[in-house]
Protein backbone atom coordinates (compact mmCIF):
# COMPACT_ATOMS: atom_id res chain seq x y z
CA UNK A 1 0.00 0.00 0.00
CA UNK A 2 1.11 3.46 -0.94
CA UNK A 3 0.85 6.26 1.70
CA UNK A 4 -0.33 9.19 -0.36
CA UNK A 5 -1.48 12.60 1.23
CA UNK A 6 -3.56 15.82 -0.28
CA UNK A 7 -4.03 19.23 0.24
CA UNK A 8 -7.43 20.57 -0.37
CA UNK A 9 -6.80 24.25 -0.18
CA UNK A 10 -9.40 26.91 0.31
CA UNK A 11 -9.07 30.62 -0.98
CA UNK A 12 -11.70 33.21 -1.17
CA UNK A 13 -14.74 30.33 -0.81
CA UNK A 14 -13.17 28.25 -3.93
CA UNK A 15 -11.31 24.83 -3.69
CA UNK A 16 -8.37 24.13 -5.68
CA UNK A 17 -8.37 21.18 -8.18
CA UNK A 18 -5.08 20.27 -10.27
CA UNK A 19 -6.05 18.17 -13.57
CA UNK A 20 -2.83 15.04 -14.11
CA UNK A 21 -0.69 15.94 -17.50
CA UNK A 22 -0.74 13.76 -20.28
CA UNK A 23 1.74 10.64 -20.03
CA UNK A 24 1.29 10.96 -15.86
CA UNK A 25 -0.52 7.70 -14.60
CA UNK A 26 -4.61 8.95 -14.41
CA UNK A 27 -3.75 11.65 -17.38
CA UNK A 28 -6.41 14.28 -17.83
CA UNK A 29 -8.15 13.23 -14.17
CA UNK A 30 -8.48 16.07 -11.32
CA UNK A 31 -6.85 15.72 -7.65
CA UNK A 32 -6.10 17.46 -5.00
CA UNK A 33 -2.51 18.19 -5.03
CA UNK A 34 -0.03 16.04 -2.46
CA UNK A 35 2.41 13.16 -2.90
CA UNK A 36 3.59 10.29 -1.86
CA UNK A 37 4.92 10.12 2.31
CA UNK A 38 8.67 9.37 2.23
CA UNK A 39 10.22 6.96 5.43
CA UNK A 40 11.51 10.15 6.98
CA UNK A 41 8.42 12.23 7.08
CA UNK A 42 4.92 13.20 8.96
CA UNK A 43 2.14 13.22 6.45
CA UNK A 44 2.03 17.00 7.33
CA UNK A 45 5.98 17.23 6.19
CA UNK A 46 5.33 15.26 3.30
CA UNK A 47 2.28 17.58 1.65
CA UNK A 48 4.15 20.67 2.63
CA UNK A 49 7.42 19.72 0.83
CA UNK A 50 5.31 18.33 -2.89
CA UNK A 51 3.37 21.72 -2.67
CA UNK A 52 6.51 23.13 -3.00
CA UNK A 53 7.95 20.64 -5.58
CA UNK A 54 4.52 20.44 -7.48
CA UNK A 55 3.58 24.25 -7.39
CA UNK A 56 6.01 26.17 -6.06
CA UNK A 57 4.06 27.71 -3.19
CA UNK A 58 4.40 27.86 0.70
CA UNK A 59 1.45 26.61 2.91
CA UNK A 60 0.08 26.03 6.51
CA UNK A 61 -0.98 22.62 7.04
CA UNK A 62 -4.45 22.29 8.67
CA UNK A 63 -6.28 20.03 9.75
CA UNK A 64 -7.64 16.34 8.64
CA UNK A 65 -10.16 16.21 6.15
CA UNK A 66 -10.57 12.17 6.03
CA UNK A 67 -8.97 9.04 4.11
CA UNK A 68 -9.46 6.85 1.34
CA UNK A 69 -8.64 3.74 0.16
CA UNK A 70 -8.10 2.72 -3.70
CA UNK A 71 -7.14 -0.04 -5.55
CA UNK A 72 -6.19 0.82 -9.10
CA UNK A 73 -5.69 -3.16 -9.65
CA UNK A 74 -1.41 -2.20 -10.26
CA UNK A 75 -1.05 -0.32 -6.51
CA UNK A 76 -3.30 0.51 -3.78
CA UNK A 77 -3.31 4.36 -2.08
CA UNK A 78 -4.15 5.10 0.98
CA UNK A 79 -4.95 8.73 0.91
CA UNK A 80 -4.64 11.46 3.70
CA UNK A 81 -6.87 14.68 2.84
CA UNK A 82 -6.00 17.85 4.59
CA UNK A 83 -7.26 21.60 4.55
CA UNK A 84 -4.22 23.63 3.42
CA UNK A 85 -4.27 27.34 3.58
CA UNK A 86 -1.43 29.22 0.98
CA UNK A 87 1.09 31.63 2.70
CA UNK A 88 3.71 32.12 -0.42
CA UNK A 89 4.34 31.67 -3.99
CA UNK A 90 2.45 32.00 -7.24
CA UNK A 91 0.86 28.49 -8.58
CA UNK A 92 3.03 26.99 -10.73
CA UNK A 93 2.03 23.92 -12.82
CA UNK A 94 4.84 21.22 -12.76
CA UNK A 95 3.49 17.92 -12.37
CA UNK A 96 -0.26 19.30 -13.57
CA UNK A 97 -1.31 20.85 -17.27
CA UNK A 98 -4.35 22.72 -15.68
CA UNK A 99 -5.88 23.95 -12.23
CA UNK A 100 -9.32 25.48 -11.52
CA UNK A 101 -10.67 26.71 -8.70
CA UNK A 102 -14.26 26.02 -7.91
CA UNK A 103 -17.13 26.42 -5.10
CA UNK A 104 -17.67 23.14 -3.50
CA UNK A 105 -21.27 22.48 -4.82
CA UNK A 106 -19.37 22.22 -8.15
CA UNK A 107 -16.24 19.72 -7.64
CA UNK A 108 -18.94 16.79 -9.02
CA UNK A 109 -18.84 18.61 -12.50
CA UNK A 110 -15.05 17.25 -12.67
CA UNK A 111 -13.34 14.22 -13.39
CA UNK A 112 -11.74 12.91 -9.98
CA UNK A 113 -9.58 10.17 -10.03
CA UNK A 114 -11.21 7.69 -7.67
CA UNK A 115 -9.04 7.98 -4.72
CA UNK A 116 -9.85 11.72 -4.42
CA UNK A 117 -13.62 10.73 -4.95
CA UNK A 118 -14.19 10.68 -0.77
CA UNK A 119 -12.63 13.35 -0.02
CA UNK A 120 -14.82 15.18 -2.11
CA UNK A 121 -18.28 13.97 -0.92
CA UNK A 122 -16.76 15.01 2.41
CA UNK A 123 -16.10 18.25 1.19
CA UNK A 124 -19.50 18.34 0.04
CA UNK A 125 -21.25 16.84 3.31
């Protein structure tokens, strides 16, 4: 199983989603942003440094959202959600092609890979 955390960060009443680039594994599906937890690391370490890696930005890690469990039949992710507000840095695309940022009632409208799917019902609770 592969430890996996996300950031769902909040600005101005919108929620960021980050769409996968083409030739990434789950290409053109949305996500919240995060990354895989190395040995060495708290999950709260681990989404702070692949913000930086993946967009270039600073944050404050809140608190848990919820989990989720996926098999995608080749690996299995566990997945930590956290609420993420953004100190620093302008959003740069590096592992994504696209982000958006929506109002909750509209995440549905997008296509989540299935491991962000929970969180996002949560969200939407």
């Amino acid at each position: 199983m592969i430890l996996v955390t996300a950031a769902i960060i909040e600005k101005n009443g919108l929620i960021l989603a980050a769409r996968r680039k083409p030739g990434s594994h789950l290409a053109g599906y949305w996500e919240f942003p995060g990354g895989k937890i190395e040995a060495d690391e708290t999950n709260e370490e681990c989404l702070a440094r692949e913000l930086w890696e993946e967009f270039g930005i600073r944050c404050i890690i809140g608190d848990f959202l919820g989990e989720s469990i996926y098999d995608y039949q080749t690996k299995v992710i566990k997945l930590f959600g956290y609420r993420v507000m953004h100190l620093s840095g302008s959003f740069q695309c590096r592992d994504h092609d696209q982000i958006v940022w929506l109002p909750i009632h509209e995440l549905h409208s997008l296509k989540w890979a299935p491991a962000d799917i929970p969180l996002v019902k949560k969200l939407q609770e």
